[in-house]
C-alpha atoms as a PDB file:
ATOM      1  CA  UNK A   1      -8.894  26.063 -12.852  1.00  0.00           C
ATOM      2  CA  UNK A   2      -6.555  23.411 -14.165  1.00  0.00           C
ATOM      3  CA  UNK A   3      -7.652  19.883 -14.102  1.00  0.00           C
ATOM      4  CA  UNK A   4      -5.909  17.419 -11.965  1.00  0.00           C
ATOM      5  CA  UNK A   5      -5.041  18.618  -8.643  1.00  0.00           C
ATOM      6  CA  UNK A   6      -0.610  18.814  -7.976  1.00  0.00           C
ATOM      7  CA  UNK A   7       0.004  16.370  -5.113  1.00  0.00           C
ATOM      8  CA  UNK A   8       2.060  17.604  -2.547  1.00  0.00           C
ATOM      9  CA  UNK A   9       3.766  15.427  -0.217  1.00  0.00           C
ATOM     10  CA  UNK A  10       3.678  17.020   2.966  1.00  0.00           C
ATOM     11  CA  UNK A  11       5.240  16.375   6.066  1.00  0.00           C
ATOM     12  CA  UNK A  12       3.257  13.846   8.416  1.00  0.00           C
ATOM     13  CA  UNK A  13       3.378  16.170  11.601  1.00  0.00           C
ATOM     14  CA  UNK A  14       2.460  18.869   9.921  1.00  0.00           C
ATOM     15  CA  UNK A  15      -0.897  17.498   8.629  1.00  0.00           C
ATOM     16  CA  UNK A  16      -1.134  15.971  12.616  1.00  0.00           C
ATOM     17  CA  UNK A  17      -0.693  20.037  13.656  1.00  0.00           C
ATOM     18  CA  UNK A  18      -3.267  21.027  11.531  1.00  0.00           C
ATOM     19  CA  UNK A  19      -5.711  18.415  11.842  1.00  0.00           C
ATOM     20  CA  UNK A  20      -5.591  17.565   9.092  1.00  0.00           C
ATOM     21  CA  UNK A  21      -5.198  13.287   8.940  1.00  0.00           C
ATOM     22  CA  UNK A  22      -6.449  12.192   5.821  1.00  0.00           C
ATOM     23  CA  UNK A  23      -5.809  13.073   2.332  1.00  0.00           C
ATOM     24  CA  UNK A  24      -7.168  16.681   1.138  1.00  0.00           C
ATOM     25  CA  UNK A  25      -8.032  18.508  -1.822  1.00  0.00           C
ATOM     26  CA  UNK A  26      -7.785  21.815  -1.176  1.00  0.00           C
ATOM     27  CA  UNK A  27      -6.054  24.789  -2.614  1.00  0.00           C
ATOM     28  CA  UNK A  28      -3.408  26.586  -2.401  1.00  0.00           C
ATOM     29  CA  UNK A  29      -5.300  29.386  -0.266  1.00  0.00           C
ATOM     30  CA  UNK A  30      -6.438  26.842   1.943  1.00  0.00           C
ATOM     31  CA  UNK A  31      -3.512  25.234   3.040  1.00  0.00           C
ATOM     32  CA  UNK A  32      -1.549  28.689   3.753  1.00  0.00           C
ATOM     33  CA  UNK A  33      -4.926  29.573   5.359  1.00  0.00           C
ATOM     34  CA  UNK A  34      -4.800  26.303   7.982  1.00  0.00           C
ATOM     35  CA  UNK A  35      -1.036  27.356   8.148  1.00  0.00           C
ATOM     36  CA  UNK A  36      -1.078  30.911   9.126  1.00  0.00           C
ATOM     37  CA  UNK A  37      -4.170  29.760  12.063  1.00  0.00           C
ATOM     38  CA  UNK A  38      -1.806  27.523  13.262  1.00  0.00           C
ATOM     39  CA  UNK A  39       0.743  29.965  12.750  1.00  0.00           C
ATOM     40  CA  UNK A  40      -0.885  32.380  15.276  1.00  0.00           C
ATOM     41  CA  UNK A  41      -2.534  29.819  17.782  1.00  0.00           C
ATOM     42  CA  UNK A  42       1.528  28.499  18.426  1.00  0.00           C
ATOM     43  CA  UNK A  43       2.128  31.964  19.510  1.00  0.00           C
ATOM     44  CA  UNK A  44      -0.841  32.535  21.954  1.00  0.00           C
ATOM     45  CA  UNK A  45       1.138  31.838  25.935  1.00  0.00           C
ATOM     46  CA  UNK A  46      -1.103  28.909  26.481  1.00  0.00           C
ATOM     47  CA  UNK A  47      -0.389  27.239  22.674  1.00  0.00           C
ATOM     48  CA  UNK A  48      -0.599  23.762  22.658  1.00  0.00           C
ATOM     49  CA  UNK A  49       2.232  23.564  20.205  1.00  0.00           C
ATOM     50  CA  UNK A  50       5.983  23.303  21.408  1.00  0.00           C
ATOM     51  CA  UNK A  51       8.727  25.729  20.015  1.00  0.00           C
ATOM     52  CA  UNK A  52       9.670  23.360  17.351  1.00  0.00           C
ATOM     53  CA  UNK A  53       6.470  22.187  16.024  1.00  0.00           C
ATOM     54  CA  UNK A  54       5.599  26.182  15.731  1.00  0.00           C
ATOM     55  CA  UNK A  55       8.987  26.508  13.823  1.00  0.00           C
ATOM     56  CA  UNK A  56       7.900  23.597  11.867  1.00  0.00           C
ATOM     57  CA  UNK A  57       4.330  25.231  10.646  1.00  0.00           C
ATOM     58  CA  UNK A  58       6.210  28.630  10.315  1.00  0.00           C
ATOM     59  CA  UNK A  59       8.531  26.547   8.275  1.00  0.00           C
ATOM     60  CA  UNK A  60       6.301  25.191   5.770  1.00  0.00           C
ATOM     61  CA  UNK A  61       4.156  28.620   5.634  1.00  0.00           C
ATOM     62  CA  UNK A  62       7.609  30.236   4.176  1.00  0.00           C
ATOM     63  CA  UNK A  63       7.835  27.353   1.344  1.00  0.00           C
ATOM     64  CA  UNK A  64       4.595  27.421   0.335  1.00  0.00           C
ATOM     65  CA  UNK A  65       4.345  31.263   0.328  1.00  0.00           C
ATOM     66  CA  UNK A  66       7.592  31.020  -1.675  1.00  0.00           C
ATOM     67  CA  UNK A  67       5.522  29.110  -4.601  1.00  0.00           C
ATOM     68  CA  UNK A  68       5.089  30.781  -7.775  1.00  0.00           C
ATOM     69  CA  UNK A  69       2.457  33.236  -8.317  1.00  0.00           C
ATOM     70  CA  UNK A  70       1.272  30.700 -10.897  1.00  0.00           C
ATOM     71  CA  UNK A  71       0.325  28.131  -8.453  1.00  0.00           C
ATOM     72  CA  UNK A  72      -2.200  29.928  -6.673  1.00  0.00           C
ATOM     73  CA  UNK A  73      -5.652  28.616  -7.919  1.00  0.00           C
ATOM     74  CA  UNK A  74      -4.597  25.319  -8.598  1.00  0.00           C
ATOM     75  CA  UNK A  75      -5.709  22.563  -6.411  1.00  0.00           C
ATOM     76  CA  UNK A  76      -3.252  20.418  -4.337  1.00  0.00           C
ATOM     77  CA  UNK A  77      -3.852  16.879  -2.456  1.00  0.00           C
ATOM     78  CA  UNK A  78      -1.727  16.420   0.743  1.00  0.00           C
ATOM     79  CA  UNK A  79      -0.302  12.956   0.340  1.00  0.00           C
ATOM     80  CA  UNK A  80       1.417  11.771   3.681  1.00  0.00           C
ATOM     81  CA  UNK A  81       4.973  10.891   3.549  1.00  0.00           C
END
């Protein structure tokens, strides 16, 4: 794995939706990992997310799936905006 994690500055409300409040190292995997759970629990009937914080997540899932192949494996550190 490369050294230094890439830091990624990700969208405040997103990390909120996530749980995820402080800064993280985690990979790639991870992240589209705590995306696509988040993904699913907006679309459950009695989600706890509102239509445009799920469209937000389901946002973010398509950019970060749309990363290079090359990126997977590397490291990342959420950064709030």
């Amino acid at each position: 794995m490369a050294g230094n994690p890439t830091t990624e500055q990700i969208d405040e409300r997103i990390l909120g939706l996530l749980g995820l409040e402080d800064e993280y190292e985690l990979s790639y995997e991870e992240y589209v990992r705590h995306l696509k759970e988040a993904m699913v629990a907006s679309r459950m009937s009695k989600s706890k997310f509102s239509s445009e914080e799920a469209e937000l997540i389901t946002n973010e899932w398509k950019r970060v799936k749309s990363q290079p192949p090359g990126e997977y494996g590397r490291k990342i550190k959420t950064q709030r905006n």
